[in-house]
C-alpha atoms as a PDB file:
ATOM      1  CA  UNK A   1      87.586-203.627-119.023  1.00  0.00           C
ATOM      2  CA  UNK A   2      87.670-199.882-118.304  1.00  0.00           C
ATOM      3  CA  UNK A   3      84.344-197.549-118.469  1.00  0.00           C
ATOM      4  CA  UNK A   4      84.288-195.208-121.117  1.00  0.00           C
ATOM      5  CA  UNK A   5      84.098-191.342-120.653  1.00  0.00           C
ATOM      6  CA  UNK A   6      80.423-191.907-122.563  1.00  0.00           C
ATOM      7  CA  UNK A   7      79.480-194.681-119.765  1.00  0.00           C
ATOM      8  CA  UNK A   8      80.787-192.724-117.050  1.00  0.00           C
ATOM      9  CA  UNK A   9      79.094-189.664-118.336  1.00  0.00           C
ATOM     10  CA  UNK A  10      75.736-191.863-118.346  1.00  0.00           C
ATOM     11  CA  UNK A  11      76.632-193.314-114.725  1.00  0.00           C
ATOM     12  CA  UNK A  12      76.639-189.966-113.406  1.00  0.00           C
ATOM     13  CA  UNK A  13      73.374-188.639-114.846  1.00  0.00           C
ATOM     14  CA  UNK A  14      71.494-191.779-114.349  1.00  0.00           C
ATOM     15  CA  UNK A  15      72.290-192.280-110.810  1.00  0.00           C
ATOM     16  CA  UNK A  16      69.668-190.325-108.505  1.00  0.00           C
ATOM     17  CA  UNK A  17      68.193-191.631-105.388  1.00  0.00           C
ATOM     18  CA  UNK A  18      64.327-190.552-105.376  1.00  0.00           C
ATOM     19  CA  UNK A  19      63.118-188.020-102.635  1.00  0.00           C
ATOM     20  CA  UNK A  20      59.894-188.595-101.007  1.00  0.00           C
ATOM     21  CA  UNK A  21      57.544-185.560-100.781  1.00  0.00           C
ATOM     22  CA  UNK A  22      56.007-186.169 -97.658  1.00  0.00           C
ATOM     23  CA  UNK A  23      59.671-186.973 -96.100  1.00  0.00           C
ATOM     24  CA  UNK A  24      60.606-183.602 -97.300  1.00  0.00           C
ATOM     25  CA  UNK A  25      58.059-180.991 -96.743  1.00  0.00           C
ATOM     26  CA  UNK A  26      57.844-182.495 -93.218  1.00  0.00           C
ATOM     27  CA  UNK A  27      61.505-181.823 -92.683  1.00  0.00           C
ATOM     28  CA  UNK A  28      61.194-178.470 -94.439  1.00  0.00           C
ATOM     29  CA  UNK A  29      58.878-177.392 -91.920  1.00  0.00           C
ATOM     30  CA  UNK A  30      61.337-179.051 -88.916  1.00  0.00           C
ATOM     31  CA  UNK A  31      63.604-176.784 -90.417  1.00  0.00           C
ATOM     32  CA  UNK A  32      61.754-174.141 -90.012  1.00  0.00           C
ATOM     33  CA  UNK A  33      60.294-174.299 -86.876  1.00  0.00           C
ATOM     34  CA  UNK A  34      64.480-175.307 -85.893  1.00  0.00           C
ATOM     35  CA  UNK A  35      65.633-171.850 -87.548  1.00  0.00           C
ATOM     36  CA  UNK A  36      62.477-170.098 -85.715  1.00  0.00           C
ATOM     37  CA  UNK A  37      63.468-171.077 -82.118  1.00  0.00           C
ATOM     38  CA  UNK A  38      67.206-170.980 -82.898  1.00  0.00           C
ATOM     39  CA  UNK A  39      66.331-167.222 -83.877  1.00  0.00           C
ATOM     40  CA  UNK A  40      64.211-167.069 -80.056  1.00  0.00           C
ATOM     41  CA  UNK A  41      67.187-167.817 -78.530  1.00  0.00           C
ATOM     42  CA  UNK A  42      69.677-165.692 -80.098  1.00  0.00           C
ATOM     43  CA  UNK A  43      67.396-162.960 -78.884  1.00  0.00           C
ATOM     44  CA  UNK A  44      67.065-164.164 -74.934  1.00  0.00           C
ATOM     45  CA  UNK A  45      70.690-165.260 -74.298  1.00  0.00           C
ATOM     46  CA  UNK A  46      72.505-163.806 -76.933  1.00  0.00           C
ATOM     47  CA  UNK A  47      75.563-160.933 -75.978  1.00  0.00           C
ATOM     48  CA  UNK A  48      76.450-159.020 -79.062  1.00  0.00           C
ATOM     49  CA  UNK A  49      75.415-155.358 -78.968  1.00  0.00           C
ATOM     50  CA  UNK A  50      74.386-155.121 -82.808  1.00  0.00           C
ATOM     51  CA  UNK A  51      70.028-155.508 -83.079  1.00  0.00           C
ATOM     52  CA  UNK A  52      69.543-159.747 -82.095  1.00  0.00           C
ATOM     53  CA  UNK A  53      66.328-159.403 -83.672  1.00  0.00           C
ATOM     54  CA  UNK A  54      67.180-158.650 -87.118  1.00  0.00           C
ATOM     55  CA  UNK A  55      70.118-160.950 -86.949  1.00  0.00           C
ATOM     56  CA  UNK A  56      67.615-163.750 -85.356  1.00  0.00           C
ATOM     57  CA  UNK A  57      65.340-163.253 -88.611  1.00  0.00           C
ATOM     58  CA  UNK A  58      67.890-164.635 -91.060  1.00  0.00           C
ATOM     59  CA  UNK A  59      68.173-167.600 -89.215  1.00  0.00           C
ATOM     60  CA  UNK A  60      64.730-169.677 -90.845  1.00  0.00           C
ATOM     61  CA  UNK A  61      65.620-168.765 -94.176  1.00  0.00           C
ATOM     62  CA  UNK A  62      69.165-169.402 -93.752  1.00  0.00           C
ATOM     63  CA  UNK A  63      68.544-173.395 -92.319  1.00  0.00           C
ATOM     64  CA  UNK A  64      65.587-173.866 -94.829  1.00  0.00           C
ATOM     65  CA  UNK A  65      67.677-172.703 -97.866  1.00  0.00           C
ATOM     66  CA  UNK A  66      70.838-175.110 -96.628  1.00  0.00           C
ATOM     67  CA  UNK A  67      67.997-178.330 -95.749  1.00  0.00           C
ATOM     68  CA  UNK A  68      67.271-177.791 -99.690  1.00  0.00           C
ATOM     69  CA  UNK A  69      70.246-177.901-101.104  1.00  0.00           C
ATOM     70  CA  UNK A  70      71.653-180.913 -99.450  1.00  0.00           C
ATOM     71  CA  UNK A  71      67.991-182.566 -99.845  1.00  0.00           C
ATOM     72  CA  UNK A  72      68.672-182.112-104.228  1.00  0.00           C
ATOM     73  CA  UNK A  73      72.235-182.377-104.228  1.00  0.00           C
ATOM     74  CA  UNK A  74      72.108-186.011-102.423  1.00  0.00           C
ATOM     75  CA  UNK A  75      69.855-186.634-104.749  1.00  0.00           C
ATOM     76  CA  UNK A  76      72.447-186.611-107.581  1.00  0.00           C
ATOM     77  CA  UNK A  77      75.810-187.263-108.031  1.00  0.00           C
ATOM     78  CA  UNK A  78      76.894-185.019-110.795  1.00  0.00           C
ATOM     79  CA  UNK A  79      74.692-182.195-108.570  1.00  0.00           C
ATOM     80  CA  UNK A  80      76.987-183.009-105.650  1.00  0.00           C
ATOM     81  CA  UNK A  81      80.066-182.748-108.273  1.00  0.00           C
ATOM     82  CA  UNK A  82      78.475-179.391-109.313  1.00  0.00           C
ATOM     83  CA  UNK A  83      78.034-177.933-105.999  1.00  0.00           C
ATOM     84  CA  UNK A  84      82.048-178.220-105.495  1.00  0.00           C
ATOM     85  CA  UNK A  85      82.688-176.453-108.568  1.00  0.00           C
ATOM     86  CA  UNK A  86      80.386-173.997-107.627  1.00  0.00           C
ATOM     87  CA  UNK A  87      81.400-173.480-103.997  1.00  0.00           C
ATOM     88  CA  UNK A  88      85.143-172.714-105.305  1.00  0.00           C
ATOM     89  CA  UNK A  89      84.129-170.076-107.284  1.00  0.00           C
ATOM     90  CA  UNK A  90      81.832-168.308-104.807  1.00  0.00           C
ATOM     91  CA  UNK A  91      82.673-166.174-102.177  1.00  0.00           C
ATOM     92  CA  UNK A  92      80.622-164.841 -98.976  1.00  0.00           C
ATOM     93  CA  UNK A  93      81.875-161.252 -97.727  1.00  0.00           C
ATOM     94  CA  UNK A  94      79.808-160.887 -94.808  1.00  0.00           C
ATOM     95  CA  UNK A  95      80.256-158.508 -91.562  1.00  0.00           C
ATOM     96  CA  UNK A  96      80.407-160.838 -88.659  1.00  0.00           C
ATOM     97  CA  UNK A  97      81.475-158.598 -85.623  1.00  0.00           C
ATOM     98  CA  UNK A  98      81.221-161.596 -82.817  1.00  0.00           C
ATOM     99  CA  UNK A  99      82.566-165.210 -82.957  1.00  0.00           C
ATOM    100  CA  UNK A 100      78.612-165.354 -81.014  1.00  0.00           C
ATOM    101  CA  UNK A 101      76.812-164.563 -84.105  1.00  0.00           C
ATOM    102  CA  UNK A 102      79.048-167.491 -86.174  1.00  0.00           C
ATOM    103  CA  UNK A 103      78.287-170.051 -83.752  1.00  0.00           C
ATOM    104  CA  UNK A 104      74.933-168.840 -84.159  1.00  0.00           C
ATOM    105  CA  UNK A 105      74.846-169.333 -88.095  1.00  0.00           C
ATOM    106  CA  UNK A 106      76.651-172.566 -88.081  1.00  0.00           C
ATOM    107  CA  UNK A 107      74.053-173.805 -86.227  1.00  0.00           C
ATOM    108  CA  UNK A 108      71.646-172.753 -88.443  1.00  0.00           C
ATOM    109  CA  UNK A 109      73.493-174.474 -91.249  1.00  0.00           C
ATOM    110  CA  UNK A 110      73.848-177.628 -89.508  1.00  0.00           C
ATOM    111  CA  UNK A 111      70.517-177.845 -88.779  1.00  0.00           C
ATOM    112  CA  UNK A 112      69.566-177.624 -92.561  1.00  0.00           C
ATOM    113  CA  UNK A 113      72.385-179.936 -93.297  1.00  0.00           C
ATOM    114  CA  UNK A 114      70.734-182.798 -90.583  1.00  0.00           C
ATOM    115  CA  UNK A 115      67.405-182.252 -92.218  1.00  0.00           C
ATOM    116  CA  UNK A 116      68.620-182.495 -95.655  1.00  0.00           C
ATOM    117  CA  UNK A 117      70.556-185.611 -95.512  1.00  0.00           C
ATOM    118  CA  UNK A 118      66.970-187.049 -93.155  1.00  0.00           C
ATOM    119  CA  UNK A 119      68.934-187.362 -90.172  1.00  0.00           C
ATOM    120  CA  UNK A 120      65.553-185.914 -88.318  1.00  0.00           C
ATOM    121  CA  UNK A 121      65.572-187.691 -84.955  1.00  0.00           C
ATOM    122  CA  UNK A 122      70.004-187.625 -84.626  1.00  0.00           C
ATOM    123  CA  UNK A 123      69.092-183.538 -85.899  1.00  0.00           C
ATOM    124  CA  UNK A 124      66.421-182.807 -83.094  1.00  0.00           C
ATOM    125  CA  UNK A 125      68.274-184.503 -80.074  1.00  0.00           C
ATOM    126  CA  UNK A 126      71.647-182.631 -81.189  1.00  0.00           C
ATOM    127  CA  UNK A 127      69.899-179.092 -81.512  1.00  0.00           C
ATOM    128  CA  UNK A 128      67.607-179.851 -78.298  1.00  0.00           C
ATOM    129  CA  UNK A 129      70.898-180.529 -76.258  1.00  0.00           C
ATOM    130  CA  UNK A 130      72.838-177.641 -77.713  1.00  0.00           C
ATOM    131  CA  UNK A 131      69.858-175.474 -76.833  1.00  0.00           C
ATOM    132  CA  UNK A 132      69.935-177.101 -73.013  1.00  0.00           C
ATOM    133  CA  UNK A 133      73.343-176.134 -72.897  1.00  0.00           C
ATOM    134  CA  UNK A 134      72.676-172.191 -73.888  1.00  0.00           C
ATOM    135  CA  UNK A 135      70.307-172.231 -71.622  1.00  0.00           C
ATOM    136  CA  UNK A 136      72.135-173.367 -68.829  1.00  0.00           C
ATOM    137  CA  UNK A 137      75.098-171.151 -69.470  1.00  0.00           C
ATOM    138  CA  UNK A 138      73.029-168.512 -69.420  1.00  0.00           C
ATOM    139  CA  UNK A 139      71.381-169.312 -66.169  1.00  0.00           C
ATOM    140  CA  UNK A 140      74.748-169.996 -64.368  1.00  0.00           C
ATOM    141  CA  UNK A 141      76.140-166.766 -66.155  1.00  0.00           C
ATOM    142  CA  UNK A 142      73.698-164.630 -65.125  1.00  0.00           C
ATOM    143  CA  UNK A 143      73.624-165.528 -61.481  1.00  0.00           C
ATOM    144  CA  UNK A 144      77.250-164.054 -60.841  1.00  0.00           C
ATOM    145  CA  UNK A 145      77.335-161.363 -63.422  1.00  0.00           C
ATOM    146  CA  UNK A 146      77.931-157.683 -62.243  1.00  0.00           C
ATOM    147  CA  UNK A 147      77.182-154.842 -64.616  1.00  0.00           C
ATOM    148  CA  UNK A 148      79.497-155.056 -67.325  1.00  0.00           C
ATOM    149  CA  UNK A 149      79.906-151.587 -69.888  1.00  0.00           C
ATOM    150  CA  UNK A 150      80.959-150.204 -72.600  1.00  0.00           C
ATOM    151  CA  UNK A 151      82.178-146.959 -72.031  1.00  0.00           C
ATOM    152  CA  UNK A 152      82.906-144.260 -74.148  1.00  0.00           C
ATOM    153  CA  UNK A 153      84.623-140.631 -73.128  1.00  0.00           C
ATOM    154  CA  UNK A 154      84.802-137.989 -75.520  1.00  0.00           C
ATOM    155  CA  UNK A 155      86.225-134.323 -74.704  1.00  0.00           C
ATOM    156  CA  UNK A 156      87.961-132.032 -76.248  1.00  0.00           C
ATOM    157  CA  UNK A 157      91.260-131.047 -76.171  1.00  0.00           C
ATOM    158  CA  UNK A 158      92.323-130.251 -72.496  1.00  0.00           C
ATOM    159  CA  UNK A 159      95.505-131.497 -70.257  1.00  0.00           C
ATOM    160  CA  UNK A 160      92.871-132.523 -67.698  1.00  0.00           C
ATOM    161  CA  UNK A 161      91.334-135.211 -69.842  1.00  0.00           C
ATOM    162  CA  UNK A 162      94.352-137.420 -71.098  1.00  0.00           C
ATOM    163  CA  UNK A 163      94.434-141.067 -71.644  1.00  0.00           C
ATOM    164  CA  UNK A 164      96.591-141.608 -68.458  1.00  0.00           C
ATOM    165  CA  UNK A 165      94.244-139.690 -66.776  1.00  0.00           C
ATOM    166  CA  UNK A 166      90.935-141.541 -67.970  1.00  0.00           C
ATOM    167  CA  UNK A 167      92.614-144.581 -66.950  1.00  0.00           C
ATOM    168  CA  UNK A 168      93.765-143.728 -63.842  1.00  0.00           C
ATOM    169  CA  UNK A 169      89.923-142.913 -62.630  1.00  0.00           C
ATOM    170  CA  UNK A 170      88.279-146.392 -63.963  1.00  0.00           C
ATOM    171  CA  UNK A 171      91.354-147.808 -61.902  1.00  0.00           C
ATOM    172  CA  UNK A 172      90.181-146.326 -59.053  1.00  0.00           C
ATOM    173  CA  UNK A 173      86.246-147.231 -59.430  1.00  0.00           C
ATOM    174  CA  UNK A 174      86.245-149.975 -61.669  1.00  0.00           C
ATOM    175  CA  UNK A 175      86.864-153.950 -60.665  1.00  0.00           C
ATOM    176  CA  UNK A 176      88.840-154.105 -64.723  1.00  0.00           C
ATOM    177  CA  UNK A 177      88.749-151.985 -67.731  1.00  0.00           C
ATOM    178  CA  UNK A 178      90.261-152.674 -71.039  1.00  0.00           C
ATOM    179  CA  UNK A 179      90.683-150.236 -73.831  1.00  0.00           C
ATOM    180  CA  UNK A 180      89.346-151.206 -76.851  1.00  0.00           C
ATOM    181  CA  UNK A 181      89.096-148.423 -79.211  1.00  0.00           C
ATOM    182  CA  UNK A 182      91.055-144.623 -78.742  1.00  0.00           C
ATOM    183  CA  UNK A 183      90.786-141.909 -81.652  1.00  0.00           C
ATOM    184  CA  UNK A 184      92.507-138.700 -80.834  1.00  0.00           C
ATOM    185  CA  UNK A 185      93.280-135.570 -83.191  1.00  0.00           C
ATOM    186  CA  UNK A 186      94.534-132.098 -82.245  1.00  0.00           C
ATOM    187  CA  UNK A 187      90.938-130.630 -81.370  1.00  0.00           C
ATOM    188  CA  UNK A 188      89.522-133.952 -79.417  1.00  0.00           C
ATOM    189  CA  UNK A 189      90.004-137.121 -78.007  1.00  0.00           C
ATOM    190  CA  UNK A 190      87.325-140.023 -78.042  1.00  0.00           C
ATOM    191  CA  UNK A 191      88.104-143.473 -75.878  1.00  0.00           C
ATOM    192  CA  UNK A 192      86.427-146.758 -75.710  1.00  0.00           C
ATOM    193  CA  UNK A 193      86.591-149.365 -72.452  1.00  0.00           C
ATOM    194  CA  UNK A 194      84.629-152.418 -71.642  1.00  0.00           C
ATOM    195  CA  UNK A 195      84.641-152.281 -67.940  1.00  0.00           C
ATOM    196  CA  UNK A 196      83.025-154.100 -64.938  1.00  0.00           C
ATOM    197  CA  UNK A 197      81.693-152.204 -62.085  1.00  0.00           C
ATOM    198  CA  UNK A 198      81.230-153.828 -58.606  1.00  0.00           C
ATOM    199  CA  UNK A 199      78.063-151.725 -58.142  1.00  0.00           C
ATOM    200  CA  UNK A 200      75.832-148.718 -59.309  1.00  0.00           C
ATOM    201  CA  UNK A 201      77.002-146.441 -56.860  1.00  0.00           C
ATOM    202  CA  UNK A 202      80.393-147.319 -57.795  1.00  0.00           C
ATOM    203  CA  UNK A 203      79.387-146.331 -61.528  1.00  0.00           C
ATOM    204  CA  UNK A 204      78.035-142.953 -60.567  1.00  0.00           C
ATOM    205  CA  UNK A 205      81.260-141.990 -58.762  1.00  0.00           C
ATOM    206  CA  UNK A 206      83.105-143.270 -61.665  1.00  0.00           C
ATOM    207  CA  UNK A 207      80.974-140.985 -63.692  1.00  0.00           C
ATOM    208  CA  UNK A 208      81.122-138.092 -61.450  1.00  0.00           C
ATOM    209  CA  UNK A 209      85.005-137.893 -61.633  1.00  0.00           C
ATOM    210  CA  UNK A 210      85.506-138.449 -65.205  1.00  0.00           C
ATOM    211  CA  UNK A 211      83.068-135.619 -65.974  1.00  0.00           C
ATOM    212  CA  UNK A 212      85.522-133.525 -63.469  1.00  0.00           C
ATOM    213  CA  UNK A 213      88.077-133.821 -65.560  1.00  0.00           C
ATOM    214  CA  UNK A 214      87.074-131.207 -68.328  1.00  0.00           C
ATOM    215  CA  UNK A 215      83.755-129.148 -69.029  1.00  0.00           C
ATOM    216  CA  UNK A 216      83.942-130.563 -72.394  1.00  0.00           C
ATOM    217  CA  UNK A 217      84.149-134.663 -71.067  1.00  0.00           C
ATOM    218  CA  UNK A 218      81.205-136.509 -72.664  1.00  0.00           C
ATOM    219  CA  UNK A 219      80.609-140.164 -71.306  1.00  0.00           C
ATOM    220  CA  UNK A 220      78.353-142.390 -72.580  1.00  0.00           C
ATOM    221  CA  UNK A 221      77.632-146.222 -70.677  1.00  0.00           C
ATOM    222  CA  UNK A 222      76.279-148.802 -73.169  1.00  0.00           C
ATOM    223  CA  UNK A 223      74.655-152.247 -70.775  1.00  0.00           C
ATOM    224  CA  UNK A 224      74.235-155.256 -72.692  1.00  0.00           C
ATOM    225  CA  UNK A 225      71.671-156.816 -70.890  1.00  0.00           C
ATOM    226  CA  UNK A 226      70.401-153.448 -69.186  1.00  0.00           C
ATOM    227  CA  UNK A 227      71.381-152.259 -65.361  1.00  0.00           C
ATOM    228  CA  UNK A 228      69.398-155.049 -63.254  1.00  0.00           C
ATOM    229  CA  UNK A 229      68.591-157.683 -65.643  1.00  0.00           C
END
């Protein structure tokens, strides 16, 4: 015999798994202490340009904030049910300028998502490992990394300083260059290259000659990690 909408209504208010408080507010505070060196790390061996640390910060509250909501939502079917109606409706507009900073958040999120659903001990050895790996990159990154740039040139109008011509001198100095961003108008001209310099001396000449171009020629050198790290 089938279930009734009024029994199936009933089924899905009455079923609810109970949550321990101890089990929780110990993997609340995993959670956080997860999001806080998650945030650490970000800040050490992170590469986007924008300000790690602020980014970093969101981290805790982000991890905490998903650990809850899985942690009451298992608790209830019709809250799970809920949370997909919900989720279809909302929508996250956020400015994410480096595929870095979302592999950054997801972790965050599935770190909150282990601790909610009490996967603690499958949760820790995942984000310990993950964090080995960073590391490691890091360490075998660094060792054979020559400075890398972004560099801007700005000037004003002038036949001397020309795209062609800007590109012509990084050729000559630089070991690559690739344009990323160029913005001209009839009174100036501003261009943007990430480029890779074999040394500092090789920078200064670099320098030197695009500042020859034109009296008006602006540059401006932007280090990630700063010259000699």
């Amino acid at each position: 015999m089938m279930p009734s909408r009024h029994s199936f209504g009933e089924f899905l208010t009455t079923q609810s798994a109970q949550i321990s408080l101890n089990d929780f507010l110990i993997n609340l505070v995993l959670t956080a202490l997860v999001g806080f060196v998650l945030g650490r790390v970000y800040v050490k061996f992170g590469r986007t340009l924008s300000n790690r640390d602020i980014f970093a910060g969101n981290f805790v509250v982000l991890a905490m904030t998903t650990m809850v909501i899985i942690t009451i939502v298992k608790s209830s079917l019709a809250l799970s049910l809920g949370l997909v109606g919900a989720l279809s409706i909302i929508r996250f507009r956020a400015a994410i300028k480096e595929p870095e900073e979302l592999n950054y958040l997801f972790l965050a999120i599935s770190a909150g998502l282990g601790f909610g659903a009490s996967q603690t001990v499958l949760t820790l050895a995942a984000f310990g490992l993950i964090i080995a790996v960073l590391a490691l990159r890091h360490l075998v990154r660094g060792r054979n990394q020559r400075p890398n740039f972004y560099l801007t040139v700005t000037s004003a109008a002038d036949p001397g300083a020309t795209l062609p011509r800007i590109a012509e001198v990084l050729g000559e100095h630089a070991l690559g260059s690739a344009l990323t961003r160029f913005d001209q108008t009839p009174d100036m001209l501003e261009a943007s290259f990430r480029v890779e310099f074999e040394s500092l001396a090789k920078l200064h000449a670099c320098n030197t000659q695009l500042q020859g171009l034109a009296a008006s020629v602006k540059v401006s050198y932007l280090e990630e990690r700063g010259v000699g790290a």
